[in-house]
Protein backbone atom coordinates (compact mmCIF):
# COMPACT_ATOMS: atom_id res chain seq x y z
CA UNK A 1 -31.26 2.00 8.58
CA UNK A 2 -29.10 4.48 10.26
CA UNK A 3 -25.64 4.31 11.78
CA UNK A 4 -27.62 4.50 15.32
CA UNK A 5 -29.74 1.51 14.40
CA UNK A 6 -26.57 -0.43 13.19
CA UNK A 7 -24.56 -0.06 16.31
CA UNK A 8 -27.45 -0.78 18.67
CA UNK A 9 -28.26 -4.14 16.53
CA UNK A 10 -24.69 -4.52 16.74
CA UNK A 11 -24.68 -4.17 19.95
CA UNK A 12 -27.88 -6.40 20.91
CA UNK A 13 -26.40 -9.45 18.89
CA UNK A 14 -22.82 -9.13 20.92
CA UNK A 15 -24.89 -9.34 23.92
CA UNK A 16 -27.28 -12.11 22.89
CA UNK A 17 -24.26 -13.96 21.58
CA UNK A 18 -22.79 -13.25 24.97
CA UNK A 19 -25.16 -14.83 26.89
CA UNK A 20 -25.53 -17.52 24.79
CA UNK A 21 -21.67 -18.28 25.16
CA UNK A 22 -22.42 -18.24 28.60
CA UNK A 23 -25.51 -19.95 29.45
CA UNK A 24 -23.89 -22.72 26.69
CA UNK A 25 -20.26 -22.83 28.62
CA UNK A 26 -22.28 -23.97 32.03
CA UNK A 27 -24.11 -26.26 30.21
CA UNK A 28 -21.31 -28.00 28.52
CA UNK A 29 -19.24 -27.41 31.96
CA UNK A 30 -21.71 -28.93 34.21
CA UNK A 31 -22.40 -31.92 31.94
CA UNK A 32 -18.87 -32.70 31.51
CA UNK A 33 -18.16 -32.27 35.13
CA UNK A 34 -21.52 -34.43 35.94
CA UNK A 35 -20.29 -37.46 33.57
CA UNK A 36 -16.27 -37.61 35.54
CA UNK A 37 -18.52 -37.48 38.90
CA UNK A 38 -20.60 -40.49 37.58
CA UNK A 39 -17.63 -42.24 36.02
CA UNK A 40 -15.63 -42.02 39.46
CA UNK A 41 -18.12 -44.34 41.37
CA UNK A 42 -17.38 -47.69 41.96
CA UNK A 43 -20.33 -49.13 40.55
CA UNK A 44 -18.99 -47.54 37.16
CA UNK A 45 -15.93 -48.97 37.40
CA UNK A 46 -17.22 -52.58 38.14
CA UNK A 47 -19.67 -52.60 35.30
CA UNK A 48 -17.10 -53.84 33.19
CA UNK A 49 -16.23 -57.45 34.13
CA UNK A 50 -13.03 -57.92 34.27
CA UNK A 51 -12.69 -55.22 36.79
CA UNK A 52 -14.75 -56.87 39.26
CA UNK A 53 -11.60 -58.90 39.81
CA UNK A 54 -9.26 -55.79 41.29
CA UNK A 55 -12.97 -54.39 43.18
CA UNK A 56 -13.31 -58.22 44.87
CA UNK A 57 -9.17 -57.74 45.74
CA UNK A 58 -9.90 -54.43 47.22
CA UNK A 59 -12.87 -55.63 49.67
CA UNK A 60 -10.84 -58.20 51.35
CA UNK A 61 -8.40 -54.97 52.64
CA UNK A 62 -8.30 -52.26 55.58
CA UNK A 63 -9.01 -50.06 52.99
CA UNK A 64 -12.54 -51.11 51.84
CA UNK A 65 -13.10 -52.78 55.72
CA UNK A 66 -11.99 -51.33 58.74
CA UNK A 67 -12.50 -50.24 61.97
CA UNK A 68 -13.68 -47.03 61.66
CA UNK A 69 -16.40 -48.18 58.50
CA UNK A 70 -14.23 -45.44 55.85
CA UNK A 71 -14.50 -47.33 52.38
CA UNK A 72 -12.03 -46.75 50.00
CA UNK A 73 -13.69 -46.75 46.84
CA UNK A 74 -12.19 -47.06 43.02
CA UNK A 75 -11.77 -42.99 42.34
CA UNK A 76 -10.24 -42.39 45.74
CA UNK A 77 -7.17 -44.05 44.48
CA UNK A 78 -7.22 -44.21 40.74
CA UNK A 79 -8.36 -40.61 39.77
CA UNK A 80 -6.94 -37.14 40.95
CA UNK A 81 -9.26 -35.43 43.28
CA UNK A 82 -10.11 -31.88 41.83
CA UNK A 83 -9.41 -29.30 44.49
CA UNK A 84 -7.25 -26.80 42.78
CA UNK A 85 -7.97 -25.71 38.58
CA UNK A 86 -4.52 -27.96 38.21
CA UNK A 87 -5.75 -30.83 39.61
CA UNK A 88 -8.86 -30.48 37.84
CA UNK A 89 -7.04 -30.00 34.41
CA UNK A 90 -5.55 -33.79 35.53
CA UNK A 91 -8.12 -35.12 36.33
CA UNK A 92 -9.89 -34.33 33.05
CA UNK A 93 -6.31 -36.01 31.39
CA UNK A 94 -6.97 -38.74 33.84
CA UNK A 95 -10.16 -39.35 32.34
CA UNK A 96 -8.99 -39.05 28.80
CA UNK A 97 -6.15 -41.89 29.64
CA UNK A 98 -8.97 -43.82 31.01
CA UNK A 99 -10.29 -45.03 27.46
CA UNK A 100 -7.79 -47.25 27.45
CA UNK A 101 -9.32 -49.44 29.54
CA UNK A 102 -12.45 -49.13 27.96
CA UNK A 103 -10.49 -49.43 24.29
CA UNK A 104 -8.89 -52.76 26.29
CA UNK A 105 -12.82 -54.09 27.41
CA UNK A 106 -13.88 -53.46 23.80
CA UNK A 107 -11.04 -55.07 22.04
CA UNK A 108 -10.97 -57.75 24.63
CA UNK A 109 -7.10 -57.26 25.65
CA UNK A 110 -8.23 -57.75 29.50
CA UNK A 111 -11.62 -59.26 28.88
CA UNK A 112 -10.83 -63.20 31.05
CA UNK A 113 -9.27 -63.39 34.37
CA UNK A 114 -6.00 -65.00 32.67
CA UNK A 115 -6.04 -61.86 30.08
CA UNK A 116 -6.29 -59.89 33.03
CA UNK A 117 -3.35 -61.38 35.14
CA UNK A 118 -0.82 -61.16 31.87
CA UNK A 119 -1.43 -57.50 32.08
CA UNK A 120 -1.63 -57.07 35.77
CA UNK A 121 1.78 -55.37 35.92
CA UNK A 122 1.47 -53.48 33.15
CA UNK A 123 -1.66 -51.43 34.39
CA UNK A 124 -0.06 -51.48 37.99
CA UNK A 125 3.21 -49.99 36.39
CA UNK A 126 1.26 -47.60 35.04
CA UNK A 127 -0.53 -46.65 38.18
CA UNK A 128 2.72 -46.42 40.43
CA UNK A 129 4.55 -44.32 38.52
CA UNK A 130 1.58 -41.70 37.76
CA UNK A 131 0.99 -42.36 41.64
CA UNK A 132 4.87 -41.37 42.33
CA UNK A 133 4.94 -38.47 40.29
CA UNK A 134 2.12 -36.31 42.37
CA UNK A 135 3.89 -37.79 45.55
CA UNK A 136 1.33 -40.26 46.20
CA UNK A 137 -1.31 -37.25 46.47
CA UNK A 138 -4.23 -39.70 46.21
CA UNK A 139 -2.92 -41.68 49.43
CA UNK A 140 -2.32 -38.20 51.07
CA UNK A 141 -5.97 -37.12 51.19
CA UNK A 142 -6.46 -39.43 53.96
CA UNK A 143 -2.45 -40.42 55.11
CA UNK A 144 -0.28 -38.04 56.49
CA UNK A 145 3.15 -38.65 57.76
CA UNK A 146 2.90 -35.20 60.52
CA UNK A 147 -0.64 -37.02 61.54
CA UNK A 148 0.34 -40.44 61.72
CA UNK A 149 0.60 -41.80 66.07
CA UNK A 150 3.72 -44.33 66.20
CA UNK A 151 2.17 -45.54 69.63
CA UNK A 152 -0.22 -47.30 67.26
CA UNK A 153 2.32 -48.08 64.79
CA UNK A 154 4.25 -51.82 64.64
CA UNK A 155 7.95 -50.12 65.59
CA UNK A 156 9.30 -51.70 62.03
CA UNK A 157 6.57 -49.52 60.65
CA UNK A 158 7.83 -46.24 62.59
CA UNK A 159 11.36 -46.77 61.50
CA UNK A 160 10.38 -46.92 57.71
CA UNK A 161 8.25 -44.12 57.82
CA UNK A 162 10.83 -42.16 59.59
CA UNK A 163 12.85 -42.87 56.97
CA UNK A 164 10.57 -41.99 54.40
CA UNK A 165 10.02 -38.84 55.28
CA UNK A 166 13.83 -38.45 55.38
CA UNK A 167 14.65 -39.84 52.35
CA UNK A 168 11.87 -37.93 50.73
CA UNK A 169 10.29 -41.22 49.54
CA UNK A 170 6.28 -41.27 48.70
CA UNK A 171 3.64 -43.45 49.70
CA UNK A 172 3.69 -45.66 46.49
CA UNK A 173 7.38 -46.10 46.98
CA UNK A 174 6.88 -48.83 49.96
CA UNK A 175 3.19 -49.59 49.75
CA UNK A 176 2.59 -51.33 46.41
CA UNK A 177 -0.08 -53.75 46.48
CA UNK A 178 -1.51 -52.43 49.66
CA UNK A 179 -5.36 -52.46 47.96
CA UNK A 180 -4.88 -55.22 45.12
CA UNK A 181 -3.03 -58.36 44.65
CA UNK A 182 0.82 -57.42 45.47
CA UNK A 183 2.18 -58.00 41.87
CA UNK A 184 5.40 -55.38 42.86
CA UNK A 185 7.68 -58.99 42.93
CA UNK A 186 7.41 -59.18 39.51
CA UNK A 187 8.26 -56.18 38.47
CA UNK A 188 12.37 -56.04 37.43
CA UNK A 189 14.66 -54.68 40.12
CA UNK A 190 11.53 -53.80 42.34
CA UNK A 191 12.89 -52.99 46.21
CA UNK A 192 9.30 -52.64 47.63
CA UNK A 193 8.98 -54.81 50.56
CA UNK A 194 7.08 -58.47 50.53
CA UNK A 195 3.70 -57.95 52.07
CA UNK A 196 2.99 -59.82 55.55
């Protein structure tokens, strides 16, 4: 075989392998990004039983029933939405963190409604302060304080998020328990308002 050969075989497998690389990368990409889209729907997140407690919760709020028919579901809150590579990246940690729950279903740590209530704060806990550290970004893809009409605000409301935006608060700051039972009491030294 001559040095001619040997390069151009050389160079024929760096392409295959290439392409291969490639064609594999989209397939792995798409399949992964596929499964989080599937995971985020609401049905997903119900199939497990105990979370059909925090879904039933959700559907007697504004946020599931409203007005103008907009349905909040599970993944709107709970997971990062993926429109910049960072949020993406997130998300995909987001998902990762997300076998807990399913370690919790398997091992039975949430499995009954009374399991579910001893550990109520804990997962909210959890939630709030992941929630507070993007500044309530989930909330934000449908709230915005510049957006928001006081006219149709209750003037207590207008005052707090005047404040808010002052203070530099977030969403989650105020507005725990706004989709699920309000558990925020419980929590130690908790300032967040009593719902009603």
């Amino acid at each position: 075989m001559s040095e001619k050969d040997v390069k151009h075989k050389g160079a024929r497998m760096m392409l295959r392998t290439l392409v291969v690389g490639v064609v594999g990368g989209i397939i792995i990409w798409g399949g992964l990004n596929t499964a989080m889209e599937w995971t985020n729907r609401s049905e997903f997140c119900v199939s497990c039983h105990e979370m059909t407690i925090p879904y039933e919760e959700l559907k007697k709020t504004v946020h599931y029933k409203n007005r103008s028919g907009t349905t909040v579901q599970c993944a709107d809150c709970h997971v990062a939405s993926s429109k910049t590579p960072t949020d993406y990246l997130f998300k995909s940690f987001q998902k990762l963190m997300a076998a807990r729950d399913v370690i919790g279903h398997i091992q039975g740590t949430i499995d009954t409604p009374e399991k579910f209530e001893a550990y109520r704060l804990t997962m909210a806990q959890r939630v709030w302060e992941r929630m507070k550290d993007r500044d309530s970004k989930e909330c934000r893809n449908c709230h915005d304080f510049k957006t928001m009409d006081p006219e149709k605000q209750k003037d207590r409301s207008v005052v707090k998020h005047e404040g808010a935006v002052e203070d530099g608060k977030t969403c989650i700051e105020c507005h725990k328990g706004i989709a699920h039972k309000p558990v925020h009491q419980q929590a130690e030294g908790s300032q967040a308002p009593k719902e009603g």
